[in-house]
N, C-alpha and C. Protein backbone atom coordinates (compact mmCIF):
# COMPACT_ATOMS: atom_id res chain seq x y z
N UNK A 1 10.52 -5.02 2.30
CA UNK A 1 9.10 -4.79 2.47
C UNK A 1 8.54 -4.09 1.24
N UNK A 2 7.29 -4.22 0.61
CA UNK A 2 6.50 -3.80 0.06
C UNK A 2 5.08 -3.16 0.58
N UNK A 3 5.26 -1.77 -0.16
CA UNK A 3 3.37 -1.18 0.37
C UNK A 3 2.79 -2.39 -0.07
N UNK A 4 1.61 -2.58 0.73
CA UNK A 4 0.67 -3.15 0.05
C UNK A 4 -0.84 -2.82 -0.62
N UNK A 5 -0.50 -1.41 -0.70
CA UNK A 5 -1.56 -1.09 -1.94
C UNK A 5 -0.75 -0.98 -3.30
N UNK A 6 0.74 0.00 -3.09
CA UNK A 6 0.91 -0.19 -4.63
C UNK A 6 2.25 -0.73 -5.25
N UNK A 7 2.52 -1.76 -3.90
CA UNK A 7 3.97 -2.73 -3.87
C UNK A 7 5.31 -1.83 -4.42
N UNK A 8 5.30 -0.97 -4.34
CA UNK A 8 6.34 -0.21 -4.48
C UNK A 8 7.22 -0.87 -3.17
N UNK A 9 8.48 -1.00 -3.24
CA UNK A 9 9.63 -1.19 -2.28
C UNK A 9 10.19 -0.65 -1.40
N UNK A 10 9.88 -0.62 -0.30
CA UNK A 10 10.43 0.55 0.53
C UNK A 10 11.84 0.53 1.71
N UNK A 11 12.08 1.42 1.69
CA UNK A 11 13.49 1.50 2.29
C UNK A 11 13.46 1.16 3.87
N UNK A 12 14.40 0.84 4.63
CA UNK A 12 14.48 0.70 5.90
C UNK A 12 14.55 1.63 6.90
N UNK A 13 13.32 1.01 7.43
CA UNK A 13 12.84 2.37 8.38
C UNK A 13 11.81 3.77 8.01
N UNK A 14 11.46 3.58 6.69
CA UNK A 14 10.39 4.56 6.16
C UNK A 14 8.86 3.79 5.86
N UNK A 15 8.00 4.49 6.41
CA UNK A 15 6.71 4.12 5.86
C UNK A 15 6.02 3.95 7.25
N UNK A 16 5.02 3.06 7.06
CA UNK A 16 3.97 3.06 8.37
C UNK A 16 3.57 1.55 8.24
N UNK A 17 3.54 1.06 9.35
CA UNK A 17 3.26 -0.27 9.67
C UNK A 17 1.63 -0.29 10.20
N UNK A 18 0.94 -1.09 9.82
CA UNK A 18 -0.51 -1.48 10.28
C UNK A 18 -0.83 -2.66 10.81
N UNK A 19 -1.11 -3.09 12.28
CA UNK A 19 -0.92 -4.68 12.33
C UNK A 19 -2.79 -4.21 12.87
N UNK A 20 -3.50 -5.23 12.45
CA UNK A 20 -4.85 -5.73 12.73
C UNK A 20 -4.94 -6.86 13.64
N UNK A 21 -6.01 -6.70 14.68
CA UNK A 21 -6.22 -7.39 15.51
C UNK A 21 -6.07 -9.21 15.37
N UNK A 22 -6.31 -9.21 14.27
CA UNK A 22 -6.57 -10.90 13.85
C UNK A 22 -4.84 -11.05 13.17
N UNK A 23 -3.77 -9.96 13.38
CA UNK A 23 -2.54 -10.17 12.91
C UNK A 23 -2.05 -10.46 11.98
N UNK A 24 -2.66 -9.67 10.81
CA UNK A 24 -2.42 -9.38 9.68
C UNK A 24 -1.59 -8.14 9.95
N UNK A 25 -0.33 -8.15 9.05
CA UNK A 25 0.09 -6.47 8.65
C UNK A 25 0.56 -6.36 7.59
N UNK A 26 -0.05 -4.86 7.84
CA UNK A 26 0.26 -4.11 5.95
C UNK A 26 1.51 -2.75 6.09
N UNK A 27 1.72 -2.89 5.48
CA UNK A 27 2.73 -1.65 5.11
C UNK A 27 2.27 -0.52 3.98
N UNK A 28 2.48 0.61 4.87
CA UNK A 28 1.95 1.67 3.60
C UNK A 28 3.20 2.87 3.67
N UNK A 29 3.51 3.15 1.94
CA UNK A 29 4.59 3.73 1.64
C UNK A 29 4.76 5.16 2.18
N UNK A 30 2.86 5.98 2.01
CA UNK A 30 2.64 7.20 2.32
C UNK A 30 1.18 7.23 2.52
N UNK A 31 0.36 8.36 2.75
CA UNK A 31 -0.31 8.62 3.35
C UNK A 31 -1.73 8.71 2.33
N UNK A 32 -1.82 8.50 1.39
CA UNK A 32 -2.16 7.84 0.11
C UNK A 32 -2.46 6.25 -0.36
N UNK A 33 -1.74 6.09 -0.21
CA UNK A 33 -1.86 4.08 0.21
C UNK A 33 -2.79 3.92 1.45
N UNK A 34 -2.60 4.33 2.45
CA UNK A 34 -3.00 4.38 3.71
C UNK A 34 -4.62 4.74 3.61
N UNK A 35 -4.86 5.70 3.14
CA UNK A 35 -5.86 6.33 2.73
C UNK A 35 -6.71 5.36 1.75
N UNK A 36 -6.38 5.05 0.72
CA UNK A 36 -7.39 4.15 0.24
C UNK A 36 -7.36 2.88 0.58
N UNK A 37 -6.72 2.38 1.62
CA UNK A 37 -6.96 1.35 2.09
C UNK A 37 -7.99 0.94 3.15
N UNK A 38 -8.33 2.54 4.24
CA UNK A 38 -9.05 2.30 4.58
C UNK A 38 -10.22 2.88 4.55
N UNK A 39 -10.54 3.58 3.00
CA UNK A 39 -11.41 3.42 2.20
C UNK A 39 -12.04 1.87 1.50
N UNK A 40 -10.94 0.93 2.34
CA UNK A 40 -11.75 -0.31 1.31
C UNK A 40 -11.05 -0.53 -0.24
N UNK A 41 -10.24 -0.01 -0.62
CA UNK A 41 -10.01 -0.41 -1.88
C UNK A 41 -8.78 -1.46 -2.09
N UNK A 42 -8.80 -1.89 -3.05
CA UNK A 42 -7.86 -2.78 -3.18
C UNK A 42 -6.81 -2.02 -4.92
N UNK A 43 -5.76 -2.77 -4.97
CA UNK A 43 -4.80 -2.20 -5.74
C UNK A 43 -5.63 -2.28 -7.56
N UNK A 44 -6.67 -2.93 -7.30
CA UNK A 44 -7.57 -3.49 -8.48
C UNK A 44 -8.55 -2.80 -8.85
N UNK A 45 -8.31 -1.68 -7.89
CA UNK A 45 -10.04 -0.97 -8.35
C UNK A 45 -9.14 0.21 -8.60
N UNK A 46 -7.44 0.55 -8.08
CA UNK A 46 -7.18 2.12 -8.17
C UNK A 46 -6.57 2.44 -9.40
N UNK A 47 -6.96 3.99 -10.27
CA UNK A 47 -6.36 4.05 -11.66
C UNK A 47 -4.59 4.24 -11.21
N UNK A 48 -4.54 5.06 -10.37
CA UNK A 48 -2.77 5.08 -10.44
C UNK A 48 -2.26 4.46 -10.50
N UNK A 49 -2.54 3.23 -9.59
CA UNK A 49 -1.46 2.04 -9.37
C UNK A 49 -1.66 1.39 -10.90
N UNK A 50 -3.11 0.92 -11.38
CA UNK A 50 -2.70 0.12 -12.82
C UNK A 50 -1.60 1.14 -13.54
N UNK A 51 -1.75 2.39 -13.80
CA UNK A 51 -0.84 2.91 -14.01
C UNK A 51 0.58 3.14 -13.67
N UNK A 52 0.81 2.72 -12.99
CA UNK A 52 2.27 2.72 -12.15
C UNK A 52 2.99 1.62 -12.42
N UNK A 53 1.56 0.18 -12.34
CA UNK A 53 2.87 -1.20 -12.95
C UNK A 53 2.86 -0.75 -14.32
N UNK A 54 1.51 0.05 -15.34
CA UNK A 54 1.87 -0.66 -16.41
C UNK A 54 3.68 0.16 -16.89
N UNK A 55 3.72 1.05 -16.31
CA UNK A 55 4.68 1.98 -17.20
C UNK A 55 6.01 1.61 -16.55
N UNK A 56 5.97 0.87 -15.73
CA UNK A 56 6.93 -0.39 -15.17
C UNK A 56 7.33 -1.46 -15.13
């Protein structure tokens, strides 16, 4: 599994699962991901994450 705000990889059994009514689900690593997600943002608008792939 991958978060899906900042695709980081996550281990089995850690993180938080989100399933939406229309049955979509997202995975979030921490409480941060989670947070700007449902702020609406996507991985494209946040400075950390561009920062996180680029130095990766």
């Amino acid at each position: 599994m991958k978060c899906s705000i900042c695709k980081t990889n996550l281990p089995k059994g850690t993180g938080k699962m989100l399933i939406k009514n229309d049955g979509r689900i997202f995975y979030f690593c921490n409480s941060k991901c989670q947070k700007n997600f449902d702020l609406g943002r996507t991985e494209k608008k946040i400075k950390w994450v561009k920062k996180a792939k680029a130095t990766t």
